[in-house]
Protein backbone atom coordinates (compact mmCIF):
# COMPACT_ATOMS: atom_id res chain seq x y z
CA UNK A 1 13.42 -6.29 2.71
CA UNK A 2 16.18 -6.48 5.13
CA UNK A 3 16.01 -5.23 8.77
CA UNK A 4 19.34 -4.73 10.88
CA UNK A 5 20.16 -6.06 13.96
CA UNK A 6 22.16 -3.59 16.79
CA UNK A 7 25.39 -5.80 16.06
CA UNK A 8 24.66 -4.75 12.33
CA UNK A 9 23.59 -8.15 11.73
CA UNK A 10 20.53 -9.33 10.00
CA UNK A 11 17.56 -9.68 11.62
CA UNK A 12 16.19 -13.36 10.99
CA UNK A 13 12.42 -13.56 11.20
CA UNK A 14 12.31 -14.91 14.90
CA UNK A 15 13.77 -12.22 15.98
CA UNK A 16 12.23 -9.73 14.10
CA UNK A 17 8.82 -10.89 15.05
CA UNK A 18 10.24 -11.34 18.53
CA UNK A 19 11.44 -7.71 18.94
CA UNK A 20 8.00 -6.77 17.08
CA UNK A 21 5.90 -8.17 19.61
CA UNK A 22 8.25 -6.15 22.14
CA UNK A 23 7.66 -3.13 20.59
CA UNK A 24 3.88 -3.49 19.85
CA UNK A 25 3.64 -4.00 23.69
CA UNK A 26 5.14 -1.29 24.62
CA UNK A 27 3.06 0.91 22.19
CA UNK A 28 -0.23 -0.33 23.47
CA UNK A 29 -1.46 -2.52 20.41
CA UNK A 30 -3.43 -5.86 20.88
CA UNK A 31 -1.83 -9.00 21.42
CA UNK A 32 -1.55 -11.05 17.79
CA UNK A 33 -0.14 -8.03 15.83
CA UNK A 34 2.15 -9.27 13.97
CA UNK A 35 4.44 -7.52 10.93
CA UNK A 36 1.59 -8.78 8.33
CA UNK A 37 -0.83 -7.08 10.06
CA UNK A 38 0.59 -4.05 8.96
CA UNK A 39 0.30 -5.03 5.54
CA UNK A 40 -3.12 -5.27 5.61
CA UNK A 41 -3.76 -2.15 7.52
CA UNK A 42 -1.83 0.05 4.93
CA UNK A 43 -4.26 -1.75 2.22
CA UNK A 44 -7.28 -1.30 4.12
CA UNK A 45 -6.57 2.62 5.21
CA UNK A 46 -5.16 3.45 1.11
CA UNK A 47 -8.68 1.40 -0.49
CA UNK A 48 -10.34 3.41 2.51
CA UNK A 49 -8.75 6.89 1.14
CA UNK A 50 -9.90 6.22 -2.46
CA UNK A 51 -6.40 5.20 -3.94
CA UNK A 52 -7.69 3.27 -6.88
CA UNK A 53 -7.27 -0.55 -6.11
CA UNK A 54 -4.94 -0.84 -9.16
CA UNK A 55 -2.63 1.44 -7.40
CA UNK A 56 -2.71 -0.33 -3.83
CA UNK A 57 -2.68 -3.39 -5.73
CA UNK A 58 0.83 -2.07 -7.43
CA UNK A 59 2.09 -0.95 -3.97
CA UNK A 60 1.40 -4.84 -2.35
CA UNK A 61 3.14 -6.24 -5.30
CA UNK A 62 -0.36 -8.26 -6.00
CA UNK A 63 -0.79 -9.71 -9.58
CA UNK A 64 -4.23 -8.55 -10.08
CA UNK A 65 -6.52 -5.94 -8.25
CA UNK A 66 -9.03 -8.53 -7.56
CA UNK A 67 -6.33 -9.82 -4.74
CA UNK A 68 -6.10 -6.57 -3.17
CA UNK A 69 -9.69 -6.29 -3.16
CA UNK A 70 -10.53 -9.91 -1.74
């Protein structure tokens, strides 16, 4: 995945995760949220919702469901 920059420029992980932590501030979330947390909060709230775990699994590009599950 590639995120863009104002200048059109690709975003290099500092700075993403600098200009995450910016925004996540500014929207109230806890400190130590990072772009990963995200991740896991999709998987939690779709295994929480009753997608089948081979689905989320799929989604999170894991090789077996027992991954998404652990």
């Amino acid at each position: 995945m590639v995120f863009i920059g104002e200048k059109c420029g690709n975003y290099g992980e500092k700075t993403l995760n600098q200009q995450f932590k910016k925004l996540a501030k500014k929207l109230g979330l806890p400190d130590g949220v990072h772009p990963h947390t995200l991740r896991h909060t999709t998987a939690s709230l779709l295994i929480n919702s009753d997608i089948p775990a081979k689905v989320v699994s799929e989604q999170l590009g894991h090789a077996t469901t027992g991954i998404t599950q652990d």
